[in-house]
N, C-alpha and C. Protein backbone atom coordinates (compact mmCIF):
# COMPACT_ATOMS: atom_id res chain seq x y z
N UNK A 1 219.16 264.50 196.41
CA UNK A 1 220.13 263.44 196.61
C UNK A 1 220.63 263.50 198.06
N UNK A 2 220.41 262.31 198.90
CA UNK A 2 220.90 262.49 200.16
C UNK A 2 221.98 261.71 200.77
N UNK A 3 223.53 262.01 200.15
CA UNK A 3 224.49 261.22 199.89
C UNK A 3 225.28 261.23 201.59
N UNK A 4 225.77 260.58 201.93
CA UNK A 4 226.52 260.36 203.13
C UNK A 4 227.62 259.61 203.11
N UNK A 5 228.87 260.07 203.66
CA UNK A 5 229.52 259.98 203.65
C UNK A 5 229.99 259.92 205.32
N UNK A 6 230.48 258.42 205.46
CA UNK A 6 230.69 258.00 207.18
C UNK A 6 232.01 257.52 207.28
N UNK A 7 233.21 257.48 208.65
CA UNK A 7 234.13 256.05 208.74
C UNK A 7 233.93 256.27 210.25
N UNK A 8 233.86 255.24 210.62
CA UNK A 8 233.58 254.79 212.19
C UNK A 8 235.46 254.32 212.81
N UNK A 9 235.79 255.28 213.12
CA UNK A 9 237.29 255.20 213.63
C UNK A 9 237.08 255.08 215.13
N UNK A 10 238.66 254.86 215.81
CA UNK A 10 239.11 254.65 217.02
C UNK A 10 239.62 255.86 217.39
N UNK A 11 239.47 256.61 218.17
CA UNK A 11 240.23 257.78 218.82
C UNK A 11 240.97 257.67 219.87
N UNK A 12 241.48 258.27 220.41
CA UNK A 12 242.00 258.29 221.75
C UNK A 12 241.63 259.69 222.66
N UNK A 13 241.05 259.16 223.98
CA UNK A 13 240.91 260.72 224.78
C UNK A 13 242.22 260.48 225.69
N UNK A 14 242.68 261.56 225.28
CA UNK A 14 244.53 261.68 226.35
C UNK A 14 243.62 262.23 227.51
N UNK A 15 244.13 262.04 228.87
CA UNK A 15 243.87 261.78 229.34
C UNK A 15 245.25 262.86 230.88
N UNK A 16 246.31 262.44 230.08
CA UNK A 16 247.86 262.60 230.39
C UNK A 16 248.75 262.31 229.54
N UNK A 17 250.00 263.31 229.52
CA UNK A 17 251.04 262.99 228.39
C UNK A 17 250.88 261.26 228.56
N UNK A 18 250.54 260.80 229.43
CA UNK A 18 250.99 259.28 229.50
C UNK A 18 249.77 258.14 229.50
N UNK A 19 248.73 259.01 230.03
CA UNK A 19 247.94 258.33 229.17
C UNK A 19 246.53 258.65 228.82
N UNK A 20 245.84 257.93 227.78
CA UNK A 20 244.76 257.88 226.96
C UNK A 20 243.73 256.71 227.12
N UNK A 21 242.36 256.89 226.93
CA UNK A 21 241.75 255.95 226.71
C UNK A 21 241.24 255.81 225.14
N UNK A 22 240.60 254.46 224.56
CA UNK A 22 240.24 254.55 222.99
C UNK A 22 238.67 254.79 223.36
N UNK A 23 238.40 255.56 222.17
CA UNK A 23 236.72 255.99 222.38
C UNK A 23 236.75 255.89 220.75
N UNK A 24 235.75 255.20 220.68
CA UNK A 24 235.13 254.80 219.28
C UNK A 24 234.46 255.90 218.97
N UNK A 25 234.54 256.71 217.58
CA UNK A 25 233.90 257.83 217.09
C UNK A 25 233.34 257.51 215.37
N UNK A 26 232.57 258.09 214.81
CA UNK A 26 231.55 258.44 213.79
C UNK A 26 231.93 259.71 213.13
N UNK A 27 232.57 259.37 212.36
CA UNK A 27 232.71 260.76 211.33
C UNK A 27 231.93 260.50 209.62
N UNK A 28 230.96 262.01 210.45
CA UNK A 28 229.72 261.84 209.37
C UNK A 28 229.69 262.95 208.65
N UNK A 29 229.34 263.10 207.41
CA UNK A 29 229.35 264.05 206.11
C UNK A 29 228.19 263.83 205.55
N UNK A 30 227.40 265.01 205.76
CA UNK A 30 225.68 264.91 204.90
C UNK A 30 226.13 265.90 203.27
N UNK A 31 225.22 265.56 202.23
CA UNK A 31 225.74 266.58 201.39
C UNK A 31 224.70 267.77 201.49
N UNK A 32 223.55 267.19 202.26
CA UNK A 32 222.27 268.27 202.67
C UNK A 32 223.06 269.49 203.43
N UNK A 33 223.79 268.89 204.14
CA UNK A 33 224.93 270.17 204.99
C UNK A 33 225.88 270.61 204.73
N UNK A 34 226.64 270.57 203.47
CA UNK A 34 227.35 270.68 203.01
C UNK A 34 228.84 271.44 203.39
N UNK A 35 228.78 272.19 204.58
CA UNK A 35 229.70 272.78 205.09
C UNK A 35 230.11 272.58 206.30
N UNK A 36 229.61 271.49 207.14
CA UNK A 36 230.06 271.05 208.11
C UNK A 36 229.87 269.53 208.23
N UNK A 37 230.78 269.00 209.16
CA UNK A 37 230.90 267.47 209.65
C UNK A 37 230.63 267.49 210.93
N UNK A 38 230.34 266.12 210.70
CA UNK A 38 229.87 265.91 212.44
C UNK A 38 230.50 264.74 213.25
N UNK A 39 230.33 264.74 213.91
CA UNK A 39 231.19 263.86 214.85
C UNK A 39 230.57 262.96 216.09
N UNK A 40 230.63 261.71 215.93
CA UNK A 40 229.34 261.15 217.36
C UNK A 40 230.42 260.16 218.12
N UNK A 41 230.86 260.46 219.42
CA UNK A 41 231.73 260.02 220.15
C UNK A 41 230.54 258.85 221.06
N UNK A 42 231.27 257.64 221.21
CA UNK A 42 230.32 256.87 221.69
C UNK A 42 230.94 256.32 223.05
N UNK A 43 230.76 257.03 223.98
CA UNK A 43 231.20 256.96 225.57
C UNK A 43 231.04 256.78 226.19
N UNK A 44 230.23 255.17 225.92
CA UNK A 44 229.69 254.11 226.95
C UNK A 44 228.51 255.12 227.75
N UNK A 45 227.92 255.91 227.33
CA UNK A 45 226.48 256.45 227.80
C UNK A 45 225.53 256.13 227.15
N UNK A 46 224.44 256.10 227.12
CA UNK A 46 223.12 256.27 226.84
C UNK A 46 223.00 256.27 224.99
N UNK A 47 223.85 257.47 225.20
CA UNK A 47 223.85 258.19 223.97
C UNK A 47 224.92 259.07 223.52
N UNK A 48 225.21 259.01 222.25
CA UNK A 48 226.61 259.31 221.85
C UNK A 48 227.00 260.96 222.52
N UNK A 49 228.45 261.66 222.22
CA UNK A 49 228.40 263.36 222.48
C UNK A 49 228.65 263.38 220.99
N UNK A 50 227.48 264.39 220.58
CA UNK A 50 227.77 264.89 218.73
C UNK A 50 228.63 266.44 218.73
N UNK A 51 228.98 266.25 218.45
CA UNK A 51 230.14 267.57 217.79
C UNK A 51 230.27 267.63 216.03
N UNK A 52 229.39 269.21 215.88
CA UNK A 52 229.47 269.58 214.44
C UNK A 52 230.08 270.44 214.26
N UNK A 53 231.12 271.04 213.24
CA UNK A 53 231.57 272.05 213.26
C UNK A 53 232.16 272.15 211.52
N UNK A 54 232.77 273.13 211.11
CA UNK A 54 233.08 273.25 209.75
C UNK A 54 233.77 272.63 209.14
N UNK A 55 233.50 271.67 207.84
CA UNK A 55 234.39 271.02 207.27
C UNK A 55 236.04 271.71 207.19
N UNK A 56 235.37 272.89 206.31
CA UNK A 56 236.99 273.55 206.23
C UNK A 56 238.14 273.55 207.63
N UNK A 57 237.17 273.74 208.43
CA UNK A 57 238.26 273.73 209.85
C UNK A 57 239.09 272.37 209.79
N UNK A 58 238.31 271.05 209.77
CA UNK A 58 239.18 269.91 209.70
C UNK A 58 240.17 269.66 208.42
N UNK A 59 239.35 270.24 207.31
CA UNK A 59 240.42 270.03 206.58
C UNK A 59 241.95 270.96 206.29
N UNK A 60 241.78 272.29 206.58
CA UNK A 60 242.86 272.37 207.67
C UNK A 60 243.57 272.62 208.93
N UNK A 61 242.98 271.67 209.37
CA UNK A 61 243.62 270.61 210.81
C UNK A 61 244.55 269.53 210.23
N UNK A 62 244.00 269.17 209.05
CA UNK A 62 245.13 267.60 209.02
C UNK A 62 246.36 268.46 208.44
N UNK A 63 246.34 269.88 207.61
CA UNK A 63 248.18 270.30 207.62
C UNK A 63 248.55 271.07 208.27
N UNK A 64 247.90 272.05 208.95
CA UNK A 64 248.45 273.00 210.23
C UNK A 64 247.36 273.63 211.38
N UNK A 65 247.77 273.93 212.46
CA UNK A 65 247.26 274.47 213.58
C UNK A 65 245.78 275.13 213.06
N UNK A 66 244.79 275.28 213.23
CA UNK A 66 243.80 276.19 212.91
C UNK A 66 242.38 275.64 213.84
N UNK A 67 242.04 276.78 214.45
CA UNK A 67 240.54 277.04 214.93
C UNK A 67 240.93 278.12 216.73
N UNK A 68 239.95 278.41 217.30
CA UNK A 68 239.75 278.91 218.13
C UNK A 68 238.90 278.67 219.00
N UNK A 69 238.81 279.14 220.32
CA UNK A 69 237.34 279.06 221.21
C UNK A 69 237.49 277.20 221.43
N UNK A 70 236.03 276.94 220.78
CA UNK A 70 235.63 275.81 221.25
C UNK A 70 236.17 274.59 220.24
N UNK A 71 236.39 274.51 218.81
CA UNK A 71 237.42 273.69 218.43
C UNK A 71 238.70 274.18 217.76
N UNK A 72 239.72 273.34 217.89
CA UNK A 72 241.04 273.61 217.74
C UNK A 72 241.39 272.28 217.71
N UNK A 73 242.05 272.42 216.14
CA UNK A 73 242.77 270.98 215.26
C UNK A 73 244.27 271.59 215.09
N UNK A 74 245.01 269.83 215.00
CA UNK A 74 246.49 270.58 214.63
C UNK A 74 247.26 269.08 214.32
N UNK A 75 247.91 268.80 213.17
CA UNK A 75 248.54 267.69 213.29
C UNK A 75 249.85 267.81 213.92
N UNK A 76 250.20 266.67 214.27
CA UNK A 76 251.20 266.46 215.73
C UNK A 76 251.82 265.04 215.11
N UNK A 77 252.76 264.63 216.09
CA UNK A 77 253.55 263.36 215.81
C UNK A 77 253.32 262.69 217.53
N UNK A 78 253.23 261.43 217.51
CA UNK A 78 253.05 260.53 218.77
C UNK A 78 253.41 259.47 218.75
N UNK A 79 254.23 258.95 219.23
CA UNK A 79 255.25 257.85 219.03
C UNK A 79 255.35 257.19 218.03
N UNK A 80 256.00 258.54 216.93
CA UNK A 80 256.68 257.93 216.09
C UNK A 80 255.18 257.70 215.00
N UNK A 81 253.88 258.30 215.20
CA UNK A 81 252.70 257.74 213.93
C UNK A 81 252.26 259.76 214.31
N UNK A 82 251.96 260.05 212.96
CA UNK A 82 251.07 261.26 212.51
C UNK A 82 249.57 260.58 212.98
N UNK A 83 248.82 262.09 213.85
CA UNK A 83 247.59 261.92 214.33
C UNK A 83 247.65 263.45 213.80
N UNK A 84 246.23 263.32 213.74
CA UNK A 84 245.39 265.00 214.07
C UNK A 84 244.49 264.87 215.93
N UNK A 85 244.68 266.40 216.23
CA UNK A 85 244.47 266.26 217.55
C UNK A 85 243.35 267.17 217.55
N UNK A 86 242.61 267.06 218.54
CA UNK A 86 241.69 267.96 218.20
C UNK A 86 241.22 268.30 220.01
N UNK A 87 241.03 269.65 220.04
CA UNK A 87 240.80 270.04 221.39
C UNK A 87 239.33 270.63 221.03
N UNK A 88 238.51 270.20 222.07
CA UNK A 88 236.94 270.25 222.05
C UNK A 88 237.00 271.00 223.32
N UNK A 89 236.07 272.30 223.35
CA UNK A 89 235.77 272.74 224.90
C UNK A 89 234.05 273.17 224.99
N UNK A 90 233.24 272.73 225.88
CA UNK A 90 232.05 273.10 226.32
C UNK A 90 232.02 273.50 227.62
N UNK A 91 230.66 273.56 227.87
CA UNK A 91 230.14 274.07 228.84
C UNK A 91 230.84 272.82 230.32
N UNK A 92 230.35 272.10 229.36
CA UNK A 92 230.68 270.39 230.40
C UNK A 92 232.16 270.34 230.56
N UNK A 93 232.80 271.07 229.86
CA UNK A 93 233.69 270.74 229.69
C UNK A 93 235.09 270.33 228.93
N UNK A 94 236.31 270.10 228.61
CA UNK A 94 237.22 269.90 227.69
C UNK A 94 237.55 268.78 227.01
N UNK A 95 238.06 268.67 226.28
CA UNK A 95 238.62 267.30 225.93
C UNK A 95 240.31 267.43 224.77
N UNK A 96 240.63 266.73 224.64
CA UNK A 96 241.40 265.97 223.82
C UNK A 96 241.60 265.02 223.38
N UNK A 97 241.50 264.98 221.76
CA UNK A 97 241.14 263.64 221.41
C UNK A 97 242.18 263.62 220.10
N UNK A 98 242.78 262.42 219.91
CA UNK A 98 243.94 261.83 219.01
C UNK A 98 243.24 260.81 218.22
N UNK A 99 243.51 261.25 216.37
CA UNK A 99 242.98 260.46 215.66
C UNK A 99 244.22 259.87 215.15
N UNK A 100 244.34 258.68 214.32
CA UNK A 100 245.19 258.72 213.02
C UNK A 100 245.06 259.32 212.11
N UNK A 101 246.00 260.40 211.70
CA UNK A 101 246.00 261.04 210.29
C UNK A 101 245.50 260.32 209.12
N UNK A 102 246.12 259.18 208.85
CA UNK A 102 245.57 258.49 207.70
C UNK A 102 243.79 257.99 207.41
N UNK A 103 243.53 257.71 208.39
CA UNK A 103 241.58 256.94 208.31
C UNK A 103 240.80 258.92 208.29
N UNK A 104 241.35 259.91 208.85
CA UNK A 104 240.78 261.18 208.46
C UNK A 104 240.96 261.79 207.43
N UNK A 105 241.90 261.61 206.99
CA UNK A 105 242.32 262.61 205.57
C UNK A 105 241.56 261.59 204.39
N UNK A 106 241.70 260.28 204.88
CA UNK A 106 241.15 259.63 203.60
C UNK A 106 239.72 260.04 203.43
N UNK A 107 238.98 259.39 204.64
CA UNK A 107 237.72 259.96 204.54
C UNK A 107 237.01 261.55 204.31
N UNK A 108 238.04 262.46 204.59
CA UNK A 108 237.87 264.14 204.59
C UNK A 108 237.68 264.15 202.52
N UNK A 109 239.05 263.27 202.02
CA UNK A 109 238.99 263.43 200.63
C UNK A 109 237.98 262.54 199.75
N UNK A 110 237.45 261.63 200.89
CA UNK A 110 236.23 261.21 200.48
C UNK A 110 234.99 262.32 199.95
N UNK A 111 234.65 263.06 201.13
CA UNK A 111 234.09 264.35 201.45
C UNK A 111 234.44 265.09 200.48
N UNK A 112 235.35 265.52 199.91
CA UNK A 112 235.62 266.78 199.08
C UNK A 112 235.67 266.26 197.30
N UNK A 113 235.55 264.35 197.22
CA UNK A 113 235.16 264.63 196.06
C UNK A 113 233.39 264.47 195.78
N UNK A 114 232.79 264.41 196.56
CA UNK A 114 230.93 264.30 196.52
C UNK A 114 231.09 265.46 196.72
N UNK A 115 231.67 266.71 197.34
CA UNK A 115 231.06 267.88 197.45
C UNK A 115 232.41 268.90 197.36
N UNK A 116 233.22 269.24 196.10
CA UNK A 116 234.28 270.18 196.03
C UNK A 116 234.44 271.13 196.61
N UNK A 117 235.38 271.85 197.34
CA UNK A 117 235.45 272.88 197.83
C UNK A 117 235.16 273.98 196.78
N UNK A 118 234.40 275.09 197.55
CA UNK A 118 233.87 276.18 196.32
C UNK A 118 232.44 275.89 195.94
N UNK A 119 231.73 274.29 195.85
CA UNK A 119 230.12 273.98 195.52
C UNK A 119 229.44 273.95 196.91
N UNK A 120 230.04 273.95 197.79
CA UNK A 120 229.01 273.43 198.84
C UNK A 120 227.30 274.91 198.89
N UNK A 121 227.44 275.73 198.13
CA UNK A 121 226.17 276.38 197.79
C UNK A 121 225.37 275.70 196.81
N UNK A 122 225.92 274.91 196.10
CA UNK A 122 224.74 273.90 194.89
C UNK A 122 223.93 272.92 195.45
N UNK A 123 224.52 272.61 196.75
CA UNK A 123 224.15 271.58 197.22
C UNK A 123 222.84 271.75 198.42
N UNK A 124 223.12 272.92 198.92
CA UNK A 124 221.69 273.44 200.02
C UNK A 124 220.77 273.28 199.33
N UNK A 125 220.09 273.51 197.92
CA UNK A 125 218.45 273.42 197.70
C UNK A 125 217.58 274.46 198.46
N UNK A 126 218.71 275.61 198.48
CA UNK A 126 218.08 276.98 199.01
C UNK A 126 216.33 277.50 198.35
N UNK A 127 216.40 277.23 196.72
CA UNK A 127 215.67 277.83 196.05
C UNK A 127 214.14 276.81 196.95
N UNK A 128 214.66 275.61 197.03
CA UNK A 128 213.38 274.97 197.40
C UNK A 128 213.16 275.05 198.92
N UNK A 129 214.16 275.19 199.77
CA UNK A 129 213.90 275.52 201.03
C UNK A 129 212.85 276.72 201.13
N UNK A 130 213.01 277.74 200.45
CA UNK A 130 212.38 278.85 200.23
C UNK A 130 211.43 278.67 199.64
N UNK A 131 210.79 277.77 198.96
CA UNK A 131 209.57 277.43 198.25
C UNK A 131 208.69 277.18 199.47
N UNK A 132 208.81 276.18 200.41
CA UNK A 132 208.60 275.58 201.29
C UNK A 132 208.21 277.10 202.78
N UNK A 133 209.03 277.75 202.95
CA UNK A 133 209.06 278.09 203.87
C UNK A 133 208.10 279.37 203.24
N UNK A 134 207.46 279.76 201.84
CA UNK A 134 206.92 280.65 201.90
C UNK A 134 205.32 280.02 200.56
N UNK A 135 205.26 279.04 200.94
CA UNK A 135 204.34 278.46 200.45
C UNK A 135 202.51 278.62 201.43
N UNK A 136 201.57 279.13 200.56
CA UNK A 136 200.73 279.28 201.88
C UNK A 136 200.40 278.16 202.56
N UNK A 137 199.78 278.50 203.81
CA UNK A 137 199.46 276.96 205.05
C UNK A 137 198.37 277.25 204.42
N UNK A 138 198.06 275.67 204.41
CA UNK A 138 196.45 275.38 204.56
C UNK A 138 195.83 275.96 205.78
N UNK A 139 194.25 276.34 205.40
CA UNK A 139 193.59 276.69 206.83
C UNK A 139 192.22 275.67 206.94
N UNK A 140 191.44 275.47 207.47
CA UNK A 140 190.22 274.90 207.10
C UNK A 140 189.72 274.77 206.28
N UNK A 141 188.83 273.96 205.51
CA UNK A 141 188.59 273.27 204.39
C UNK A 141 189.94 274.00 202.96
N UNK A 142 190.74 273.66 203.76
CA UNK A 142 191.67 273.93 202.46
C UNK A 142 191.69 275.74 202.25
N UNK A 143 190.95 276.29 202.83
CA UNK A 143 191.15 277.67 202.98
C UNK A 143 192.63 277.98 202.87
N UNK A 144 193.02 279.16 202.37
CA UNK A 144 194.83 280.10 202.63
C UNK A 144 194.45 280.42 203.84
N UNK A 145 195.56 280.52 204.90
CA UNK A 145 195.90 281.33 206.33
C UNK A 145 196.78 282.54 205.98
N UNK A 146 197.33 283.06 204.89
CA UNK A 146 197.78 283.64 204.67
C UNK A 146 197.12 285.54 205.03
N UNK A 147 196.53 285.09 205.42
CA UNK A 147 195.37 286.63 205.77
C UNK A 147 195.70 286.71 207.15
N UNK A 148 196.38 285.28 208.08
CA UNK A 148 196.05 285.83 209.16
C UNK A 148 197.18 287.12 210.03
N UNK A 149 197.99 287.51 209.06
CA UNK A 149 198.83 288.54 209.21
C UNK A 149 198.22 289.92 208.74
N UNK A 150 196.50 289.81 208.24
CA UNK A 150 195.71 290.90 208.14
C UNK A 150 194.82 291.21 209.90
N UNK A 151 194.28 290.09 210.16
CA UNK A 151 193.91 290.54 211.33
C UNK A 151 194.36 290.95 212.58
N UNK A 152 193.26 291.60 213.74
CA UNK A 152 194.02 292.29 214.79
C UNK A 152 194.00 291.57 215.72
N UNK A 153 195.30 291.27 216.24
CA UNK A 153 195.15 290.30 217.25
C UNK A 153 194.37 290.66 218.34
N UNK A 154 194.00 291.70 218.73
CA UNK A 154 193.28 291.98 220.37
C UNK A 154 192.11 291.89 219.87
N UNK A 155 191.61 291.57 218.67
CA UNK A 155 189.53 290.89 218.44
C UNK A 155 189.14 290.25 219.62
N UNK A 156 188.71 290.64 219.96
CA UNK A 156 187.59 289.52 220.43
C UNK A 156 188.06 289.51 222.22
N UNK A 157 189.06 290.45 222.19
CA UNK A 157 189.69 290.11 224.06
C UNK A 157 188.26 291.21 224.96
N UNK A 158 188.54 290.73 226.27
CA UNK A 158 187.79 291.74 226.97
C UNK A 158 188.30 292.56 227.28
N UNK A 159 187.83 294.10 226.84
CA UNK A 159 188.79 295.61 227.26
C UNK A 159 188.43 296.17 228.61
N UNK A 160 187.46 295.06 229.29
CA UNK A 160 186.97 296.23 230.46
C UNK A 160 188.41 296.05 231.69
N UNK A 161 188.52 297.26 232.23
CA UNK A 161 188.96 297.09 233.53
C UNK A 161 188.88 295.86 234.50
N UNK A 162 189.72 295.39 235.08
CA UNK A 162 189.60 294.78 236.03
C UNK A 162 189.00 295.76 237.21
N UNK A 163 188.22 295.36 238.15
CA UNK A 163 187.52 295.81 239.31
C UNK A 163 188.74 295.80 240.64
């Protein structure tokens, strides 16, 4: 089942206590991934900046301070309307970005009823990932390659000295 769960909101990048610009963002929920969200900021480039990181972290971000390093959520008050804020840092660089509380929490509880906190292990398809990843390769006419972790790799090289 490859369920998704999206809301295409307005953010704000502060900029200065005084001011901000709006940057249109993508908040996306796979249930294939089950433990993280992702995020596609669309900033008049080429191509969006994606930021993935742990569901649990955002979900609590929308009631108190929590994360470290490279993200850090915290709800806040801004003239007078509840946002969640969220500080992003890379290589490139920092950011700050202001959502409305309300279009995140709705969609976050969107998220948590397709995938409850506590299931997000039912939902990987570990057993079949592992089917997959240890299934033999075909080799020529349908031959197993599975032998080729019997042979020696230096067959067939030339051992003489260089002159």
């Amino acid at each position: 089942m490859q369920t998704v769960v999206e809301r295409e909101l307005e953010m704000n990048l502060v900029l200065s206590p005084e001011r901000s610009i709006a940057v249109p963002a993508r908040l996306v929920y796979r249930v294939e991934d089950p433990f993280a969200v992702h995020i596609a900021f669309h900033t008049g480039s080429q191509s969006p900046v994606n930021w993935t990181f742990a569901r649990e972290l955002l979900v609590e971000g929308v009631f108190r301070p929590c994360g470290h390093g490279d993200v850090r959520i915290w709800p806040t008050k801004t003239d007078g309307r509840s946002v969640i804020c969220m500080a992003l840092s890379s290589p490139d660089g920092n950011a700050l970005l202001e959502a409305a509380s309300m279009p995140v929490a709705a969609w976050l509880e969107r998220t948590l009823r397709v995938v409850p906190p506590g299931t997000e292990l039912d939902h990987l398809a570990m057993d079949e990932r592992l089917d997959e990843l240890l299934a033999p390769t075909a080799g020529t006419a349908g031959e197993p390659r599975d032998d080729l972790w019997l042979r020696d790799p230096w067959s067939g090289l030339d051992e003489s000295p260089d002159a």
